[in-house]
Protein backbone atom coordinates (compact mmCIF):
# COMPACT_ATOMS: atom_id res chain seq x y z
CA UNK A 1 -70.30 -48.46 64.89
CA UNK A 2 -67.17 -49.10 62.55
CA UNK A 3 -68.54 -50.42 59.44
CA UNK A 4 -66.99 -52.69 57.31
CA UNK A 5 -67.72 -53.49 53.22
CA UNK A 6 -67.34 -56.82 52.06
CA UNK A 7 -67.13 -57.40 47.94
CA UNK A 8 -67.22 -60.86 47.56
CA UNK A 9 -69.24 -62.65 44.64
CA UNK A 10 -69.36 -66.42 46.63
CA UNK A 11 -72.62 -66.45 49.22
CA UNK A 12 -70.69 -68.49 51.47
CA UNK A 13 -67.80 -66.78 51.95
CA UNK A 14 -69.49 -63.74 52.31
CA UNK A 15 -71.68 -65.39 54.90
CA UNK A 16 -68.88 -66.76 57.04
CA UNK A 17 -66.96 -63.61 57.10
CA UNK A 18 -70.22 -61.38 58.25
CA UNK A 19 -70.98 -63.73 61.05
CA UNK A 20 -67.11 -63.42 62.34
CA UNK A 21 -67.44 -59.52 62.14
CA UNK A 22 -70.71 -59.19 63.29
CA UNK A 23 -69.53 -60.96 66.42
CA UNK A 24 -66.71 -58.86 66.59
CA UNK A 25 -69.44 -55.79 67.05
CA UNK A 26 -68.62 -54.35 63.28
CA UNK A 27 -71.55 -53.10 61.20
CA UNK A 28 -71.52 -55.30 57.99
CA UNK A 29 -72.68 -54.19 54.48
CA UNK A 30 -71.94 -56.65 51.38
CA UNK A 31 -72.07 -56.25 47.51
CA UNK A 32 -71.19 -59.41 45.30
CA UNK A 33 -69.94 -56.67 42.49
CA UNK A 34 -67.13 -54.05 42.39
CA UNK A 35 -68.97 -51.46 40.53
CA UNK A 36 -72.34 -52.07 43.15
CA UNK A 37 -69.71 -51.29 45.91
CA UNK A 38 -68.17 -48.41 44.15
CA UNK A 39 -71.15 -46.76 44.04
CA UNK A 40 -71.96 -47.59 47.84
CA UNK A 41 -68.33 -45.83 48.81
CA UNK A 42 -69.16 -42.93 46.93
CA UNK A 43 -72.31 -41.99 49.49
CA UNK A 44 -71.20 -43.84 52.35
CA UNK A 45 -68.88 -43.60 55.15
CA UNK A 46 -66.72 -47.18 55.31
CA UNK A 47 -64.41 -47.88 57.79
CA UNK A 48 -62.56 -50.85 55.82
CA UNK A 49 -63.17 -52.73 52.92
CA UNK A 50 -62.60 -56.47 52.40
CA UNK A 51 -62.32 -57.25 48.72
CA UNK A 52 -62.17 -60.38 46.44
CA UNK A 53 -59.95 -60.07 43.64
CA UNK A 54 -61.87 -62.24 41.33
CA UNK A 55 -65.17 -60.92 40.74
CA UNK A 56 -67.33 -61.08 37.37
CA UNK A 57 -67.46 -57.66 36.45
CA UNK A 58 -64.07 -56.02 37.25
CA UNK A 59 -61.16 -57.60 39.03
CA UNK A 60 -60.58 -55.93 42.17
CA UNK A 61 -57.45 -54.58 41.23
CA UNK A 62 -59.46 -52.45 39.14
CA UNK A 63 -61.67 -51.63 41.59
CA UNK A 64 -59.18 -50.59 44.11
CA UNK A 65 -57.51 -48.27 41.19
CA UNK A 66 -60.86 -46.57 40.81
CA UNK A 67 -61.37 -46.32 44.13
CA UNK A 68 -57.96 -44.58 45.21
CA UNK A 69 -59.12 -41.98 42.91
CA UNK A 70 -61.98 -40.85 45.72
CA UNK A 71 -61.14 -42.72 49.26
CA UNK A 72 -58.11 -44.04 51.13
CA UNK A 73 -60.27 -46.01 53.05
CA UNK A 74 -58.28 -49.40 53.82
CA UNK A 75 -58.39 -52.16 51.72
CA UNK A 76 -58.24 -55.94 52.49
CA UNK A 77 -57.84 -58.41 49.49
CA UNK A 78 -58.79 -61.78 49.34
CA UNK A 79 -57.77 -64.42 46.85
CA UNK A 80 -57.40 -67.83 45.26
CA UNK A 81 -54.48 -66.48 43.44
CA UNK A 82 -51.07 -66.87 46.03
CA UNK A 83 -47.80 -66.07 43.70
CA UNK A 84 -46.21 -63.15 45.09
CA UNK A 85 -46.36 -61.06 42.11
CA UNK A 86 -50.06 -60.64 42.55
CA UNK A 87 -49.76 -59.72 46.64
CA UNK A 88 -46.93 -56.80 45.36
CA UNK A 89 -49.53 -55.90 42.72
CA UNK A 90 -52.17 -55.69 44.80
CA UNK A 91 -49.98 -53.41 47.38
CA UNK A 92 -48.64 -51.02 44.91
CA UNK A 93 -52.28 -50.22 43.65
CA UNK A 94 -53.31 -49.19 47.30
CA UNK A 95 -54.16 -52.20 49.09
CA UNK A 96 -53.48 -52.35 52.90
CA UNK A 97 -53.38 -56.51 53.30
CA UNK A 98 -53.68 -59.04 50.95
CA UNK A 99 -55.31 -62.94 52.41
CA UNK A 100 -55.13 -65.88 50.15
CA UNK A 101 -57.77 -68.63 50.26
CA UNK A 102 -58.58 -70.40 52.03
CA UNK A 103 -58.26 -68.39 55.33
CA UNK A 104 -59.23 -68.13 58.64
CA UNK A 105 -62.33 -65.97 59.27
CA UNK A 106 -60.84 -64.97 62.53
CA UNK A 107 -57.52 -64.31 60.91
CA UNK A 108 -59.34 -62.08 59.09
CA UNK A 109 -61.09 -60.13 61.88
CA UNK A 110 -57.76 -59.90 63.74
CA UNK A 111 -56.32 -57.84 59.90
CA UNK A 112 -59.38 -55.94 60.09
CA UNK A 113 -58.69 -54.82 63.61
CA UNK A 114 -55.12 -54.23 63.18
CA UNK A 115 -55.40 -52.48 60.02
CA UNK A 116 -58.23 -49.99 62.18
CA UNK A 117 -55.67 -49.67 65.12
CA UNK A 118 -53.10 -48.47 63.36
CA UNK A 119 -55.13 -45.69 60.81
CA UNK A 120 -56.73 -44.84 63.60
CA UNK A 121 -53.30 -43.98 65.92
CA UNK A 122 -52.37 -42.26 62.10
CA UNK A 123 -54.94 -39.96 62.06
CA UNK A 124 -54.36 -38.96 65.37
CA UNK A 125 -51.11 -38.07 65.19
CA UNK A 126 -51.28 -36.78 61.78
CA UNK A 127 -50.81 -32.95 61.58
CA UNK A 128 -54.37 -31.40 60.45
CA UNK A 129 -56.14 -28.44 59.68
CA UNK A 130 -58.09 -27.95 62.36
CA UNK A 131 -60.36 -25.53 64.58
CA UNK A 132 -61.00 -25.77 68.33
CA UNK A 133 -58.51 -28.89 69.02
CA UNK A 134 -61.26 -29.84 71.81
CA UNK A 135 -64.20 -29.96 68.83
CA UNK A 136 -63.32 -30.53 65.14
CA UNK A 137 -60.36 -31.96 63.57
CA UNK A 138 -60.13 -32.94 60.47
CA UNK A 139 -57.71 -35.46 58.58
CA UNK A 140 -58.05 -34.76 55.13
CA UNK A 141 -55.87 -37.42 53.83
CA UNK A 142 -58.24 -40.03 55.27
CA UNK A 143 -61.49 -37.90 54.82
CA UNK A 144 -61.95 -38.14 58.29
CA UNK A 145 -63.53 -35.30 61.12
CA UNK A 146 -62.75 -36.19 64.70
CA UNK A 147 -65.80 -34.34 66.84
CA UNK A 148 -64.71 -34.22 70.49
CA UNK A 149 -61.45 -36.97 69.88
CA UNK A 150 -64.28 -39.26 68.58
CA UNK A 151 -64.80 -39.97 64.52
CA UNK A 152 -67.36 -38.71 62.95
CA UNK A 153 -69.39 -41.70 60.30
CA UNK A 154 -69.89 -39.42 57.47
CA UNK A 155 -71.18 -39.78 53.91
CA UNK A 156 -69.14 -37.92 50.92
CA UNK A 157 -71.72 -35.17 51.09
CA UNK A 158 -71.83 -34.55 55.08
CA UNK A 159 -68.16 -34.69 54.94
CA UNK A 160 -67.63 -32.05 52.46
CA UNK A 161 -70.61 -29.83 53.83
CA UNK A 162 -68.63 -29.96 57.63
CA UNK A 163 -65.21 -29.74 56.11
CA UNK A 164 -66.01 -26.65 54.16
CA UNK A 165 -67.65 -24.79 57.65
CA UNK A 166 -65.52 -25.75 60.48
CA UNK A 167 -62.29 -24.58 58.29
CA UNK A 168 -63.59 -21.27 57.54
CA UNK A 169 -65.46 -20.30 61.35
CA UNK A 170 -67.93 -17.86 61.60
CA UNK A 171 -68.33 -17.49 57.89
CA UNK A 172 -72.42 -17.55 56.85
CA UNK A 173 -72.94 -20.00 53.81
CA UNK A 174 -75.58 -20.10 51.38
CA UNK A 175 -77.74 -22.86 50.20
CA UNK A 176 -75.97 -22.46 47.16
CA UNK A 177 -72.89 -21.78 48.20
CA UNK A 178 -72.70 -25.13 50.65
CA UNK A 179 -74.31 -27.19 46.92
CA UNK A 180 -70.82 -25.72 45.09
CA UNK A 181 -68.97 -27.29 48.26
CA UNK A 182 -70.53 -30.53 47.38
CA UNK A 183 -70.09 -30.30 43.46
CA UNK A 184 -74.00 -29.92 43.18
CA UNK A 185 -75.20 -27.83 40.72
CA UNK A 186 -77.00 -24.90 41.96
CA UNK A 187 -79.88 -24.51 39.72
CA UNK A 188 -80.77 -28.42 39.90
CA UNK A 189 -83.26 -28.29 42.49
CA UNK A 190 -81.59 -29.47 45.49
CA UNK A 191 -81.15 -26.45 47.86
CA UNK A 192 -83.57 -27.89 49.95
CA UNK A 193 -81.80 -30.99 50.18
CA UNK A 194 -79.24 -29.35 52.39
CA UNK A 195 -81.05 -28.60 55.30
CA UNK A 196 -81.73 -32.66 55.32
CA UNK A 197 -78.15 -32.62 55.33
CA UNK A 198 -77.75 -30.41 58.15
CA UNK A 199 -80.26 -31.79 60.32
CA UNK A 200 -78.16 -35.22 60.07
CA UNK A 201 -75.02 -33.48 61.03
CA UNK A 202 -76.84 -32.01 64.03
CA UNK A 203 -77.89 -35.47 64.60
CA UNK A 204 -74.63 -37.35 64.57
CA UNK A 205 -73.08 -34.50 66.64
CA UNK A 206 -75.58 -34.56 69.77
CA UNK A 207 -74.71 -37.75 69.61
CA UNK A 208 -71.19 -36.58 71.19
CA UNK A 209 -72.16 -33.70 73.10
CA UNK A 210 -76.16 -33.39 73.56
CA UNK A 211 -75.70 -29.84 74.59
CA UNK A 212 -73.21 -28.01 71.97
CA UNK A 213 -74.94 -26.30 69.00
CA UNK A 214 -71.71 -25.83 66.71
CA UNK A 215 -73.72 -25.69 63.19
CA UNK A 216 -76.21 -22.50 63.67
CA UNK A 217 -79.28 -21.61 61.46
CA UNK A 218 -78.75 -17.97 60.35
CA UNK A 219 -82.41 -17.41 59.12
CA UNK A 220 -82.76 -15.70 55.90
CA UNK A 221 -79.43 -16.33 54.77
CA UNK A 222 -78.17 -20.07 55.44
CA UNK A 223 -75.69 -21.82 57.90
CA UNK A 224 -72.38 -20.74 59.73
CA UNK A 225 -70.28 -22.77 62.12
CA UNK A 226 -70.27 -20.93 65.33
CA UNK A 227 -66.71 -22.59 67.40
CA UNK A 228 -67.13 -23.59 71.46
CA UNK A 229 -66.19 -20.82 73.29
């Protein structure tokens, strides 16, 4: 299910825009601050984020700038504020739409489904590194792995941990080895915390084809990605 972010600090708008997307058959999370949602798209797979510019800790401007630094997942913004200086602002910094208040919910949810249409024809057709073309491929401008022409919802982690198997086939990694493809220190305690990880993967994967296998268990040692044959 495509899952959309709203950061919005007024209940009510919040409220109105989550029924409209809900309807629409989007998965709906929602923070009232930008650093609370910059910590939630640091572990979480988001399809789109809808963002108010005004909000009491940092503006979103400054939350988009932080955010470019980790995800080019889109960006909507919303706003009180309508002189065009602030809507080329907002553009330059990495926004993908800009809607001033007050709007149309469902003017909204027709952005948000635009805005998915078109990265979604992008990634596509976007030349990428990538295995099998009938399993794995992987947009790595978006952070996105297509499993079987269908994306792949992945957190940071379970992105990084398939990204760094399917592009090197065959190849067995460690525990500690797939923690250094994650940025996790080694001696910290979380080998273990891997194979959670893994199972997850396996998870979201049967979930496209019950019957492939691709991530194998090579006991003793760790975990290799085996390609269909």
């Amino acid at each position: 299910m495509t899952h959309i972010l709203i950061v919005e600090d007024e209940p009510s708008i919040a409220d109105t825009l989550i029924f409209v997307l809900q309807a629409e058959g989007f998965k709906v999370s929602w923070k009232a601050l930008a650093n609370e949602a910059l910590s939630v798209l640091q572990t979480e797979f988001v399809d789109l984020v809808i963002m108010d510019v005004g909000l009491p800790d940092i503006t979103g401007f400054e939350a988009c700038k932080k955010l470019r630094k980790f995800s080019n997942v889109p960006v909507i913004f919303l706003t009180a504020r309508g002189d065009e200086l602030d809507r080329v602002v907002g553009l330059e910094i990495g926004a993908d739409d800009y809607v001033v208040k007050p709007f149309s919910p469902r003017e909204v949810a027709a952005r948000v489904k635009a805005i998915l249409k078109r990265v979604m024809l992008v990634a596509m057709s976007t030349p990428n590194k990538s295995t099998n073309e009938s399993e794995f491929v992987i947009n790595n401008e978006k952070l996105q792995i297509f499993y079987h022409g269908q994306l792949l919802q992945l957190t940071k982690v379970e992105f990084k941990l398939l990204q760094s198997m399917v592009e090197q086939p065959q190849r067995v990694f460690s525990r500690d080895q797939l923690l250094n493809a994650v940025g996790a220190a080694t001696d910290a305690g979380y080998d273990r915390s891997i194979d959670t990880h893994i199972k997850t993967l396996r998870a979201k994967l049967r979930a496209i084809a019950s019957d492939a296998e691709p991530i194998q268990t090579q006991r003793g040692f760790g975990y290799s990605y085996q390609p269909e044959r």
